[in-house]
C-alpha atoms as a PDB file:
ATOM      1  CA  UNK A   1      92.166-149.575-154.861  1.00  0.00           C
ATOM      2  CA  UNK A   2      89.282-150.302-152.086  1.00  0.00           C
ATOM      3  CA  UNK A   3      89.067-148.545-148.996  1.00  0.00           C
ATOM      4  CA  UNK A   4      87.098-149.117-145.885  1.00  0.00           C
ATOM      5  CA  UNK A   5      85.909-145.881-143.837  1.00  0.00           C
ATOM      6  CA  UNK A   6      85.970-146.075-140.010  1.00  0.00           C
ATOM      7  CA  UNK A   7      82.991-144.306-138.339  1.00  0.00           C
ATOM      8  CA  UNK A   8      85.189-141.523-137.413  1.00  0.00           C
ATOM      9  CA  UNK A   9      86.404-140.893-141.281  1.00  0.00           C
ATOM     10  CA  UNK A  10      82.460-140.798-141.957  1.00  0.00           C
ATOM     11  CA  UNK A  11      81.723-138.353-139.904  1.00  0.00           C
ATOM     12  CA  UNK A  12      84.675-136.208-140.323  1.00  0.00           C
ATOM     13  CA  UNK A  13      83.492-136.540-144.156  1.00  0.00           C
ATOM     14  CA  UNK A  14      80.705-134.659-143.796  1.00  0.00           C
ATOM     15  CA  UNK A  15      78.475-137.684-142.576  1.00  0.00           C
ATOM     16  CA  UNK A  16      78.477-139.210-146.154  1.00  0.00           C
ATOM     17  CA  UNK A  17      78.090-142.777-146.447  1.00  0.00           C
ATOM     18  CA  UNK A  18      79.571-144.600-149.197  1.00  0.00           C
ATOM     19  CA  UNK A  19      79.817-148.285-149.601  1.00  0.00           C
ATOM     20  CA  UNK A  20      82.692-149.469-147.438  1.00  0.00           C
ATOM     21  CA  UNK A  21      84.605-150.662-150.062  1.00  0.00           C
ATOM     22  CA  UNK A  22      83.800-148.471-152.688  1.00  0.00           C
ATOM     23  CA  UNK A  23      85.776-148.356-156.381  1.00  0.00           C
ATOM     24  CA  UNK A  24      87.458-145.087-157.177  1.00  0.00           C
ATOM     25  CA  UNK A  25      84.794-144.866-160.533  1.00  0.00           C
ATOM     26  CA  UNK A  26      82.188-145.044-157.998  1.00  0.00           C
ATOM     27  CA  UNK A  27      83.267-143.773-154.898  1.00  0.00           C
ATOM     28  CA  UNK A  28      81.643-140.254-155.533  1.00  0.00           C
ATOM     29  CA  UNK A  29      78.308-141.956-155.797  1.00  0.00           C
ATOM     30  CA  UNK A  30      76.805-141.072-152.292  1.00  0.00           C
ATOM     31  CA  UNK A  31      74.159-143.941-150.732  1.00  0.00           C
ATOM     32  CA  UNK A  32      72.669-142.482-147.456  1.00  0.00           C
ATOM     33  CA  UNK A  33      74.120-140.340-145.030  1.00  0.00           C
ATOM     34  CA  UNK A  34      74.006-139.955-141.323  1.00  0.00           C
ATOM     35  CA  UNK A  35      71.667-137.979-139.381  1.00  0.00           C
ATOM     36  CA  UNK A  36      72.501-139.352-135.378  1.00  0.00           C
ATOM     37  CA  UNK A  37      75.294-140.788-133.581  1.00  0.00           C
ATOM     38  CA  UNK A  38      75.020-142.705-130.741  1.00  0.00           C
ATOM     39  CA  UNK A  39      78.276-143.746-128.987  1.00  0.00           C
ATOM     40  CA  UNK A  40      79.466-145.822-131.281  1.00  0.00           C
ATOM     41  CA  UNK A  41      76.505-146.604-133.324  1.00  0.00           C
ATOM     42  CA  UNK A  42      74.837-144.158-135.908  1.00  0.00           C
ATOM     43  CA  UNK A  43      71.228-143.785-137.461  1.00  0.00           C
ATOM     44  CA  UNK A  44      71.120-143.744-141.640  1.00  0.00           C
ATOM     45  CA  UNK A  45      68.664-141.327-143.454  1.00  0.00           C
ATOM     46  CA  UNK A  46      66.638-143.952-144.602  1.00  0.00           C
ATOM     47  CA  UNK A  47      65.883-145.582-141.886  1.00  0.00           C
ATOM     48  CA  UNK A  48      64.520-142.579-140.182  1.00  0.00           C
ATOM     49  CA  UNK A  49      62.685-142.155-143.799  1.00  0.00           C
ATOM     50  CA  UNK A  50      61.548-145.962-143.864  1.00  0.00           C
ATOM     51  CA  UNK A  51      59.925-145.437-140.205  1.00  0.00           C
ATOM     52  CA  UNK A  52      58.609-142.118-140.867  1.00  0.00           C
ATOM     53  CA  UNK A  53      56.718-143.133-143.722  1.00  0.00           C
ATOM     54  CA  UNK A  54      53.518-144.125-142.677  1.00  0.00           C
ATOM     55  CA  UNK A  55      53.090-140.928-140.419  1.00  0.00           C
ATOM     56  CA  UNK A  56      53.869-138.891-143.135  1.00  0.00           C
ATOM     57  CA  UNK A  57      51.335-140.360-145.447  1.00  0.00           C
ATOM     58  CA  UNK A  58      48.856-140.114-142.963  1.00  0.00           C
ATOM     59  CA  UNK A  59      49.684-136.121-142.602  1.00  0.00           C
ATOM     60  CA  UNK A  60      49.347-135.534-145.873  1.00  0.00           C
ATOM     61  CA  UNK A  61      46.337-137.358-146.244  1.00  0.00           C
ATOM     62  CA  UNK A  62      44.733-135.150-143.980  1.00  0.00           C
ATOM     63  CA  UNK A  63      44.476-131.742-146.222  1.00  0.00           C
ATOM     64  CA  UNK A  64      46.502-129.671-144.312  1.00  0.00           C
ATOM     65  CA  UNK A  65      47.815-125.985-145.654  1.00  0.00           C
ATOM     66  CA  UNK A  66      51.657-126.480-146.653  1.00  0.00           C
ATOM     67  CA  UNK A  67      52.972-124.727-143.817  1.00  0.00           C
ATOM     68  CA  UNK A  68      51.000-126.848-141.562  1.00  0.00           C
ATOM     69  CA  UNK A  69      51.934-130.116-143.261  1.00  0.00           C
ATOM     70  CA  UNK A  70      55.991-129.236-143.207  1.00  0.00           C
ATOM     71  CA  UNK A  71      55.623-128.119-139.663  1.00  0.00           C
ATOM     72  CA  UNK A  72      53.777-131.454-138.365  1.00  0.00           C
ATOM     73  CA  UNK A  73      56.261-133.515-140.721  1.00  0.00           C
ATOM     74  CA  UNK A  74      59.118-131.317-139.497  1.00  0.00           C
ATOM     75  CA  UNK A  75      57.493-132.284-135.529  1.00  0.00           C
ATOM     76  CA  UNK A  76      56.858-136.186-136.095  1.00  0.00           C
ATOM     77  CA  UNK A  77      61.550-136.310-137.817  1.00  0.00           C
ATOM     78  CA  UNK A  78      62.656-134.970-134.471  1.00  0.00           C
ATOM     79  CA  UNK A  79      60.241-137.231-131.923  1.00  0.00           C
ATOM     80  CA  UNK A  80      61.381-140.359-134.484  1.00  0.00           C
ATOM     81  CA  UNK A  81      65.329-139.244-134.452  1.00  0.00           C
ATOM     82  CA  UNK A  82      64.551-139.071-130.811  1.00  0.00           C
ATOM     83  CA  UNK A  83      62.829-142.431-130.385  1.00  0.00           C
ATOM     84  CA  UNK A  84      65.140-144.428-132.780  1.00  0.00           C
ATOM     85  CA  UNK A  85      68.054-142.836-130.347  1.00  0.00           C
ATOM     86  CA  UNK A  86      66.646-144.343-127.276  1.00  0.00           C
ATOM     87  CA  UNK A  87      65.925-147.284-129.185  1.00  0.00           C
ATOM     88  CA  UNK A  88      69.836-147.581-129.768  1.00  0.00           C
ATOM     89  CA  UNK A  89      70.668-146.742-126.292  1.00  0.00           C
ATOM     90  CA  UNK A  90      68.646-149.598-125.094  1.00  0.00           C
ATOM     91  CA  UNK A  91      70.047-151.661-127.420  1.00  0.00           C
ATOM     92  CA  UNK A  92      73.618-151.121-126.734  1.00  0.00           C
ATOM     93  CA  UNK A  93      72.485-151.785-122.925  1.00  0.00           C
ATOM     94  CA  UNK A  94      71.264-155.642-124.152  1.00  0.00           C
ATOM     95  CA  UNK A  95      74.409-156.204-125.687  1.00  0.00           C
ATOM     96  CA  UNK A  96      76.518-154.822-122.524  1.00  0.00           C
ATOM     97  CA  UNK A  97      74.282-156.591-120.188  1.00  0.00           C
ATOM     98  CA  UNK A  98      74.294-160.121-122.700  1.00  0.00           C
ATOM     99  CA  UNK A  99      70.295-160.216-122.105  1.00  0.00           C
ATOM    100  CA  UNK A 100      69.274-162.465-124.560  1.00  0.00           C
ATOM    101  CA  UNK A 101      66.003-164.127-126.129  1.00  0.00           C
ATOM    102  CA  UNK A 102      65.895-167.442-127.925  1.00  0.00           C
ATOM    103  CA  UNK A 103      63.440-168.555-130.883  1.00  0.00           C
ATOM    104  CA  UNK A 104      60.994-170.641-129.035  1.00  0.00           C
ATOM    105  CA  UNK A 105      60.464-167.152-126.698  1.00  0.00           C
ATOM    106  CA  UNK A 106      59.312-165.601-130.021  1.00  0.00           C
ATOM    107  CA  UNK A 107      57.138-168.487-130.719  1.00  0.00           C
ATOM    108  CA  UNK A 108      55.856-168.212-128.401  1.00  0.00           C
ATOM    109  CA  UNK A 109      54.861-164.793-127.902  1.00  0.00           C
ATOM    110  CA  UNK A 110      53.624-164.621-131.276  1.00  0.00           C
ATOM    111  CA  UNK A 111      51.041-167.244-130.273  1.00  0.00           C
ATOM    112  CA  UNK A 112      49.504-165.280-127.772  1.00  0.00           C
ATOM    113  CA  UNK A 113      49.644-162.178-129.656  1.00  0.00           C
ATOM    114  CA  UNK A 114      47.312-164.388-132.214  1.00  0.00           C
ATOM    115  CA  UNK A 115      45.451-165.941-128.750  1.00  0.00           C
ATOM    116  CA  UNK A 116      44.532-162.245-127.838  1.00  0.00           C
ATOM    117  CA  UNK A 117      43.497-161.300-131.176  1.00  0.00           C
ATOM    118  CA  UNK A 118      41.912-164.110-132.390  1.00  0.00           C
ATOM    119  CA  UNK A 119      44.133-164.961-135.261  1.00  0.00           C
ATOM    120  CA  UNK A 120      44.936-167.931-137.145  1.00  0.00           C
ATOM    121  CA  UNK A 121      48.646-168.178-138.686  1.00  0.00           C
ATOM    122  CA  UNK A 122      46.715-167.165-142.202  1.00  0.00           C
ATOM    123  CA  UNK A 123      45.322-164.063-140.402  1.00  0.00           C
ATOM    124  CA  UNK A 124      48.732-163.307-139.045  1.00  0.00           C
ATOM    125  CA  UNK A 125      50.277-163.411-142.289  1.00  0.00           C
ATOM    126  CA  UNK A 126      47.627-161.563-144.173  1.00  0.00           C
ATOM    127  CA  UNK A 127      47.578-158.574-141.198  1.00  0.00           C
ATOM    128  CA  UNK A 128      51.613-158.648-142.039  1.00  0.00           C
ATOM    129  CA  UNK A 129      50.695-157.951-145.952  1.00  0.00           C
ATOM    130  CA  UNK A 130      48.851-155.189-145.604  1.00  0.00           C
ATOM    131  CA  UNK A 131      51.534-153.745-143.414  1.00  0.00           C
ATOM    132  CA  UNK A 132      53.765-154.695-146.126  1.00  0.00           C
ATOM    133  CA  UNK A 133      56.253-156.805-143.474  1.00  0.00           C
ATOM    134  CA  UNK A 134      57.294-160.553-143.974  1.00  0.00           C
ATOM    135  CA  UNK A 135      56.676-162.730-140.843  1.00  0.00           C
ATOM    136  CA  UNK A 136      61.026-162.879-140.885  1.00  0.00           C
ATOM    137  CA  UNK A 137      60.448-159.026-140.096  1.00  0.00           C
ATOM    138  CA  UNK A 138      58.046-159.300-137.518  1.00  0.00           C
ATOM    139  CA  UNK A 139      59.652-161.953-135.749  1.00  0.00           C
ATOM    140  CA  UNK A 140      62.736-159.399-135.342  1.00  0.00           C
ATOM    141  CA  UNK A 141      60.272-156.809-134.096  1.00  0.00           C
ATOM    142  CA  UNK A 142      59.153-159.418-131.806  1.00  0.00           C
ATOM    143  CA  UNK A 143      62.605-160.275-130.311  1.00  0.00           C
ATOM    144  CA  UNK A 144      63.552-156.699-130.096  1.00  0.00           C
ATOM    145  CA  UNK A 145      60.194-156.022-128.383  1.00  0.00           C
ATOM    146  CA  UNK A 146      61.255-159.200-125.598  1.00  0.00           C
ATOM    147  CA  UNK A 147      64.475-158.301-125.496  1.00  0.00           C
ATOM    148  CA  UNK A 148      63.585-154.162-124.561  1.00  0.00           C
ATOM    149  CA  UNK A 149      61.045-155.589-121.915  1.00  0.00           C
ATOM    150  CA  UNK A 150      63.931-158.040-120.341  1.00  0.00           C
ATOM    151  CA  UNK A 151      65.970-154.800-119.744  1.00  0.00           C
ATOM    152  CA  UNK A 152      63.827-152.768-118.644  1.00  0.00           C
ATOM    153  CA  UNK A 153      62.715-155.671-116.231  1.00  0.00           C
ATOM    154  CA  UNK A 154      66.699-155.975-115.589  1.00  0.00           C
ATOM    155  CA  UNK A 155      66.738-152.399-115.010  1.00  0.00           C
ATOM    156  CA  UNK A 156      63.458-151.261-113.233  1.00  0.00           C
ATOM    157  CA  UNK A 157      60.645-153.115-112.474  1.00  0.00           C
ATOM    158  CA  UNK A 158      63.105-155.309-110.225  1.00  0.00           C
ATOM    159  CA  UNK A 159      64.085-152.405-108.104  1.00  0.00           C
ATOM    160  CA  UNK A 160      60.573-151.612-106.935  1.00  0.00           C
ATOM    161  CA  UNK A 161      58.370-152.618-104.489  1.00  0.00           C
ATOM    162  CA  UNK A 162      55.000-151.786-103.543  1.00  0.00           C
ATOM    163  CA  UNK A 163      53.867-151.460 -99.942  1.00  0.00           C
ATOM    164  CA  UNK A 164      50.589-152.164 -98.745  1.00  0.00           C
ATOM    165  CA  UNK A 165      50.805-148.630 -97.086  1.00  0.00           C
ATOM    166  CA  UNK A 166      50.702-147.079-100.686  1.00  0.00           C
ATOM    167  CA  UNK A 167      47.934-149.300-101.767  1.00  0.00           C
ATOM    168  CA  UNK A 168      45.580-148.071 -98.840  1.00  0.00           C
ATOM    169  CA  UNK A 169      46.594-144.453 -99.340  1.00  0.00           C
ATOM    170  CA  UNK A 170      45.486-145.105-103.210  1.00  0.00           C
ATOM    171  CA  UNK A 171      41.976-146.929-102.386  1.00  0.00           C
ATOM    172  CA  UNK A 172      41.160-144.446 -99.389  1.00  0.00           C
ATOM    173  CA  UNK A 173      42.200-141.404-102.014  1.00  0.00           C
ATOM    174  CA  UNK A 174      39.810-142.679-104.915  1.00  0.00           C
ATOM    175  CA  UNK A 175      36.287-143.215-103.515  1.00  0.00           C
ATOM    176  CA  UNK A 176      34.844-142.098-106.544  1.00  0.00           C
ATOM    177  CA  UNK A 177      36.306-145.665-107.547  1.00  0.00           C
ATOM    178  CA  UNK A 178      36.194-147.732-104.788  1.00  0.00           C
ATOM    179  CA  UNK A 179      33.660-146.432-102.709  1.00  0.00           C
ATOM    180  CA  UNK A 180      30.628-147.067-104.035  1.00  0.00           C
ATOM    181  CA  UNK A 181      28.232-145.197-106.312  1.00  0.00           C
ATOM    182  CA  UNK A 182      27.661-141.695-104.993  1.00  0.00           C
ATOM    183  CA  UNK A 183      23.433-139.988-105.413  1.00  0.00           C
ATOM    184  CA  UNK A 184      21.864-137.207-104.864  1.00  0.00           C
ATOM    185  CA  UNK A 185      18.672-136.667-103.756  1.00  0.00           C
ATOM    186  CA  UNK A 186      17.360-133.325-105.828  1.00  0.00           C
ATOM    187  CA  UNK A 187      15.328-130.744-105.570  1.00  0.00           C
ATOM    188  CA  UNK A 188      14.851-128.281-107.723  1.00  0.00           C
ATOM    189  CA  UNK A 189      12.940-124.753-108.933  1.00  0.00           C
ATOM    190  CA  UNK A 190      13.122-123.577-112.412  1.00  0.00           C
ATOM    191  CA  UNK A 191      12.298-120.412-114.195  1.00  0.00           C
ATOM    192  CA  UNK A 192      12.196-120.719-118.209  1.00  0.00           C
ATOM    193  CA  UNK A 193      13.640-117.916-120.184  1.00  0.00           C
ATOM    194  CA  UNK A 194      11.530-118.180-123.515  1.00  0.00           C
ATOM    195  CA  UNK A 195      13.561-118.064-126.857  1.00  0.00           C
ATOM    196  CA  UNK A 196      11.714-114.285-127.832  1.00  0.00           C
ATOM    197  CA  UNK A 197      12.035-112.974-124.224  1.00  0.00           C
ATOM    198  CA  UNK A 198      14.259-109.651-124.546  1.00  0.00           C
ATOM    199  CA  UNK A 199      17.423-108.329-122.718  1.00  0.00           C
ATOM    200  CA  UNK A 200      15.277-107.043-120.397  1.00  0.00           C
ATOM    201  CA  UNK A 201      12.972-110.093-119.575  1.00  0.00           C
ATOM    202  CA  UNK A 202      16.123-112.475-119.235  1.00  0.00           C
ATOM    203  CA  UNK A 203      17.940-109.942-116.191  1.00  0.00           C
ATOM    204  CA  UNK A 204      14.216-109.734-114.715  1.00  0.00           C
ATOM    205  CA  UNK A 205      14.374-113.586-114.410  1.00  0.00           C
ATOM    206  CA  UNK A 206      17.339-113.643-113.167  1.00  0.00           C
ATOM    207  CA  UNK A 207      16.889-111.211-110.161  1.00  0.00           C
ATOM    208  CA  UNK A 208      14.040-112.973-109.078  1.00  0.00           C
ATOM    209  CA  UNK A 209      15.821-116.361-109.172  1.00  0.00           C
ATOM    210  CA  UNK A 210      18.870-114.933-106.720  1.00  0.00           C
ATOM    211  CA  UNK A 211      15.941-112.757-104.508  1.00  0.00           C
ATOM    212  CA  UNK A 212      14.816-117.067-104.318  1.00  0.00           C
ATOM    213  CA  UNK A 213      18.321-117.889-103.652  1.00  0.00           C
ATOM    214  CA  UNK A 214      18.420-115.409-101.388  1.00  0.00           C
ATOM    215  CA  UNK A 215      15.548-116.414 -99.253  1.00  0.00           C
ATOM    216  CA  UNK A 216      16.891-119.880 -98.711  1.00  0.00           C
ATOM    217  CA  UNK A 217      19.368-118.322 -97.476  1.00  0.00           C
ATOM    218  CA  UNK A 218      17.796-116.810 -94.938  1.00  0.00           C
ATOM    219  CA  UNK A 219      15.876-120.267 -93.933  1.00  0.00           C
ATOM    220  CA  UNK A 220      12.689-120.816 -95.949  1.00  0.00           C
ATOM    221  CA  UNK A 221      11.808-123.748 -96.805  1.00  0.00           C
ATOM    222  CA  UNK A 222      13.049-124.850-100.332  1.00  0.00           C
ATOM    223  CA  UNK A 223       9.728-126.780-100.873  1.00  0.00           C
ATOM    224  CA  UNK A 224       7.216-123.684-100.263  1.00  0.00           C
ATOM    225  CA  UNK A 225       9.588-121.597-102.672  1.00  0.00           C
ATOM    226  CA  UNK A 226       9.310-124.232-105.287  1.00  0.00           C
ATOM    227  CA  UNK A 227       5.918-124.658-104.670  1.00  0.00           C
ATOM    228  CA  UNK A 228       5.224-121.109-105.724  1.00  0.00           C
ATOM    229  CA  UNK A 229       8.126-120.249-107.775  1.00  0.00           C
ATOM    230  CA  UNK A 230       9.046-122.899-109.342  1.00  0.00           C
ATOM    231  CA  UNK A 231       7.744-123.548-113.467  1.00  0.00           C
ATOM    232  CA  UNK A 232       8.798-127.498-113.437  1.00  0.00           C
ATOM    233  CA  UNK A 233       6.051-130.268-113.009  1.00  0.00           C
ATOM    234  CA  UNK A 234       7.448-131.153-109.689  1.00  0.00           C
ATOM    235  CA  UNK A 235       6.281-127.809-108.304  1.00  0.00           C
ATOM    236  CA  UNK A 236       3.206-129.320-106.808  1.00  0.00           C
ATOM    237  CA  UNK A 237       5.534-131.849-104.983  1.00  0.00           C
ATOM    238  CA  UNK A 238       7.974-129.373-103.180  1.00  0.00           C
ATOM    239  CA  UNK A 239      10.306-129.340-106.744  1.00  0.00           C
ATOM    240  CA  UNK A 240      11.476-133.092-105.470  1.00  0.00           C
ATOM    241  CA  UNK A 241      12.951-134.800-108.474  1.00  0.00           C
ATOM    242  CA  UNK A 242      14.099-137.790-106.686  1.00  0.00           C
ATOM    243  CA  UNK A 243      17.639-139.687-106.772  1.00  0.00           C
ATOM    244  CA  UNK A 244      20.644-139.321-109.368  1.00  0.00           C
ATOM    245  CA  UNK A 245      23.744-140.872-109.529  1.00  0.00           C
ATOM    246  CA  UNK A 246      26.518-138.574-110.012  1.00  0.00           C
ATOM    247  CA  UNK A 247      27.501-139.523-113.181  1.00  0.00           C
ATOM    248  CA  UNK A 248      24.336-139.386-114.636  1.00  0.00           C
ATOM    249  CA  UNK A 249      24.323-135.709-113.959  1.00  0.00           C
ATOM    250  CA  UNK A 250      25.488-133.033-116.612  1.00  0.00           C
ATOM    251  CA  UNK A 251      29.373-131.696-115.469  1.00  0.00           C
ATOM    252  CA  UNK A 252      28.217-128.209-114.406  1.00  0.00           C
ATOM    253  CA  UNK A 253      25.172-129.609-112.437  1.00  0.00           C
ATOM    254  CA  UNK A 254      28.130-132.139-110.776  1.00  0.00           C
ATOM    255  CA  UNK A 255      29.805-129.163-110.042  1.00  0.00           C
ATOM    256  CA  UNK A 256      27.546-127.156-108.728  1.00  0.00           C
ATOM    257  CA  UNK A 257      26.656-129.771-105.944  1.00  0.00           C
ATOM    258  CA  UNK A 258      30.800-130.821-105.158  1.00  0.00           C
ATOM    259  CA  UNK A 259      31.069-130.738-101.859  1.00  0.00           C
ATOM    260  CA  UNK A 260      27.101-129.650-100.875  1.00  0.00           C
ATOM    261  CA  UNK A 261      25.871-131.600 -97.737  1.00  0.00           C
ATOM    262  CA  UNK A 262      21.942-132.308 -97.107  1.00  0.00           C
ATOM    263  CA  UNK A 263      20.063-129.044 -96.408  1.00  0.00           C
ATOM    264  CA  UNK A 264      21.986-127.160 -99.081  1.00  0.00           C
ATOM    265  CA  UNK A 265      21.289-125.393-102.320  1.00  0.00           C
ATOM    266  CA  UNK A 266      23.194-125.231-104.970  1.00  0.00           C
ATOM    267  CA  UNK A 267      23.919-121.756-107.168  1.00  0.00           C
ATOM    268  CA  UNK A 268      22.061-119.979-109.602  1.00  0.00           C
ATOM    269  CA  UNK A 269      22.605-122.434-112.729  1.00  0.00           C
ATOM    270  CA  UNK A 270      21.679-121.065-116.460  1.00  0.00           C
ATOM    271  CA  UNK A 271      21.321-124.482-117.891  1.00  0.00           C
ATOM    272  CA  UNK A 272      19.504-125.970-121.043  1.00  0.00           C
ATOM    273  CA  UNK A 273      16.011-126.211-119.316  1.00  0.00           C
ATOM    274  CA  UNK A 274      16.265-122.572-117.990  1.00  0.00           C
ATOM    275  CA  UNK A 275      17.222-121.350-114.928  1.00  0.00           C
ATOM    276  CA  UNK A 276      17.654-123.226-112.043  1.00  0.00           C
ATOM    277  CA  UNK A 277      18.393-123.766-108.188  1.00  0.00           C
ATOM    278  CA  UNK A 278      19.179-127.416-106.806  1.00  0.00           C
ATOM    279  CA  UNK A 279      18.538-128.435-103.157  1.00  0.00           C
ATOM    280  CA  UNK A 280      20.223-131.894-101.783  1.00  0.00           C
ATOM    281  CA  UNK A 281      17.957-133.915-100.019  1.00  0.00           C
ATOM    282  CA  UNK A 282      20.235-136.594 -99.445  1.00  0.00           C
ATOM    283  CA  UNK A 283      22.978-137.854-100.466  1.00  0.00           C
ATOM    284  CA  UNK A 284      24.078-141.778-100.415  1.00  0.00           C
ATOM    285  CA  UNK A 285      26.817-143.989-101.551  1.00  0.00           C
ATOM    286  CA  UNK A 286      26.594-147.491-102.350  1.00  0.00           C
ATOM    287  CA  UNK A 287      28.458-149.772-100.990  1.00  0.00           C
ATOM    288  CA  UNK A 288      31.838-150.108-102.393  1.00  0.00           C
ATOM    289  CA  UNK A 289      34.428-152.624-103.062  1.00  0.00           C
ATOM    290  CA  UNK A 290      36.664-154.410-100.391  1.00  0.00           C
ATOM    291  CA  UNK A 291      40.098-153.292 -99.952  1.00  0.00           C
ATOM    292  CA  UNK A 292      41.082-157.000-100.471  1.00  0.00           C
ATOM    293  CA  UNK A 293      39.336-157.534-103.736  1.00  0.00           C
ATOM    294  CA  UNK A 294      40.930-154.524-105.730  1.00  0.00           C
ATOM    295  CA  UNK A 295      44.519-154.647-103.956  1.00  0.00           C
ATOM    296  CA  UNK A 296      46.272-156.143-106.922  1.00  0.00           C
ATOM    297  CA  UNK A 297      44.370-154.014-109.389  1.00  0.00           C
ATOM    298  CA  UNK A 298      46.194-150.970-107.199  1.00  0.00           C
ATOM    299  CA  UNK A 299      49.025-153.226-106.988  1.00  0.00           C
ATOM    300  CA  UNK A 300      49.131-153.113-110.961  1.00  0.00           C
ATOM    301  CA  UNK A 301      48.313-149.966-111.493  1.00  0.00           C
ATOM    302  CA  UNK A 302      50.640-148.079-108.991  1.00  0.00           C
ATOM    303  CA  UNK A 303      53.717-150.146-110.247  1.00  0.00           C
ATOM    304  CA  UNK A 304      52.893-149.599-113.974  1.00  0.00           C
ATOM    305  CA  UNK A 305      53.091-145.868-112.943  1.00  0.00           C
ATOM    306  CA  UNK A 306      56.120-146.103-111.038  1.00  0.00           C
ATOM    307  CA  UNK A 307      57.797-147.846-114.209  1.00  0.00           C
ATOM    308  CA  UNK A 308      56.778-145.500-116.485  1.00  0.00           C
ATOM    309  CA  UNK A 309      58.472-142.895-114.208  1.00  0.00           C
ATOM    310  CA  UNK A 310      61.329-144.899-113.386  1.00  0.00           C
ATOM    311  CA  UNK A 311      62.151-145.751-116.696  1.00  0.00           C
ATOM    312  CA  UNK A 312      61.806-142.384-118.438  1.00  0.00           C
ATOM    313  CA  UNK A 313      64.587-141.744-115.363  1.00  0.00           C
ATOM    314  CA  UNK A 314      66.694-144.242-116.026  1.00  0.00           C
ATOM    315  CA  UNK A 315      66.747-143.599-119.899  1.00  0.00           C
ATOM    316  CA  UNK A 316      67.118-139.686-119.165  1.00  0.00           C
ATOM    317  CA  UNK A 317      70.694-141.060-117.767  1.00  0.00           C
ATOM    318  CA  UNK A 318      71.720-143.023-119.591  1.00  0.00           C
ATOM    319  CA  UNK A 319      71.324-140.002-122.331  1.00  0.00           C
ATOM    320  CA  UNK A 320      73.140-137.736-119.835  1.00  0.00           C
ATOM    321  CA  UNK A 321      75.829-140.690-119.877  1.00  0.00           C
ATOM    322  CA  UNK A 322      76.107-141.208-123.686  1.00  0.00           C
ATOM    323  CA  UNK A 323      77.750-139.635-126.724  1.00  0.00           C
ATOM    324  CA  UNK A 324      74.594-138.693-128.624  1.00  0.00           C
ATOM    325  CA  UNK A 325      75.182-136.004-131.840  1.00  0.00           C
ATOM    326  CA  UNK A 326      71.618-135.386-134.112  1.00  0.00           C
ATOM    327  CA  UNK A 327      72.782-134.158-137.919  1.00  0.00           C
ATOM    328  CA  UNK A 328      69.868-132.186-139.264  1.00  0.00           C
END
């Protein structure tokens, strides 16, 4: 006698799956089982096996104590379970909303995927092998990847605009960007520590560099104190080192000047060289870019954020909204 199970009888059976019309000789002969429901769809052990796979080879590849393997494996199950759940959820969403993608769409995306990559259909196909997928497989990743974008298009991006408000606010917020290059004109006076020096030595040198600091301070001239202090070959020249551009600098030299305006010193700084005081000459910024030549790069790049965002919202309720059960 055959008998077909209803997704309710599955789960009520322990979340066994058996084939749905299964003989009594081999209906004790179980063939997956069920590890997430969503609404009124459900996610099989092996598929979350067959796209955990290559993560999990790559884990174990790496050498890592057993504890530390299972817990990483144990990590990468529940972000997939949690991934191929959203994945259904978006899916069911398609289907209610009929958004659909025909197979000239998929042709042509596929051809500019091989535009941007520089493939020819042989290329393609061999890329496909060594991922061990059959160009009927990746043109159903394809259309699932179109149809995802055409709902989340349907969904978000068409409910947001950008003002030109938030675009200024971005360019005049990111000068580092936009403004130009920003230099320094340096001074500097350094005291070397040498490798053998003792305890002592090294806290001798470093008094004598903050009585220096000290002294500019009180308003003598950085040049004279290099001049006589000062153990770098710019000594004779006042300690001027001439111009940098910001990024050229180490981080904790960048630091150190943040914010310093012509006329002041920097810190005492313990860096590779010794130790060291900076004075800023100057400081200059080339000239930047126009407001009207990088607005749709802002454009772009505040409305990619504001999807991301949006979408992570709108797929946190349509969880909130849904009937979702995860069987460990």
């Amino acid at each position: 006698m055959k008998r077909k199970l209803s997704l309710g009888m599955l789960i009520g059976m322990g979340v066994l799956v058996f084939t749905a019309t299964a003989t009594a000789s081999a209906a004790s002969e179980v063939l997956d089982r069920i590890v997430a429901v969503v609404n009124e769809d459900i996610i099989l052990l092996s598929e979350l096996e067959d796209r955990m796979e290559p993560y999990a080879q790559r884990i174990r590849q790496q050498g890592f104590d057993l504890d530390k393997e299972r817990q990483m494996l144990f990590n990468v199950r529940n972000e997939m379970i949690n991934r191929m759940v959203d994945e259904k959820l978006t899916d069911q969403e398609i289907k209610r909303n009929d958004i659909q993608v025909d197979e000239a769409e998929i042709d042509s995306t596929i051809e500019r995927i091989k535009t941007a990559n520089t493939f020819t259909d042989e290329d393609l196909r061999r890329f496909l092998e060594q991922d061990q997928m059959t160009m009927e497989q990746y043109r159903e990743k394809i259309r699932e990847q179109v149809l995802r974008t055409r709902l989340v298009n349907y969904q978000v991006k068409s409910k947001i605009v950008i003002t030109e408000e938030e675009i200024r606010a971005y360019y005049d917020s990111h000068p580092e960007i936009y403004g130009g290059r920003l230099r320094y004109h340096l001074r500097n006076i350094i005291m070397r520590i040498p490798d053998f020096a003792s305890d002592a030595e090294k806290r001798a040198t470093g008094e004598q560099m903050q009585q220096i600091r000290s002294r500019i301070d009180a308003g003598e001239s950085f040049a004279d104190l290099a001049r006589s202090y000062s153990q770098s070959p710019a000594a004779e020249n006042g300690g001027d080192i001439g111009e940098f551009a910001k990024e050229t600098l180490s981080p904790k030299i960048q630091a150190a000047l943040d914010g310093l305006a012509p006329g002041q010193a920097t810190g005492v700084l313990d860096t590779d060289q010794g130790l060291q005081l900076f004075y800023v000459e100057a400081v200059t910024r080339s000239e930047g870019k126009p407001l009207d030549s990088v607005k749709e790069e802002i454009h772009q790049k505040l409305f990619d954020d504001v999807v991301d965002k949006k979408f992570l919202s709108w797929l946190e309720d349509l969880r909130s909204q849904s009937h979702i059960k995860i069987i460990n």
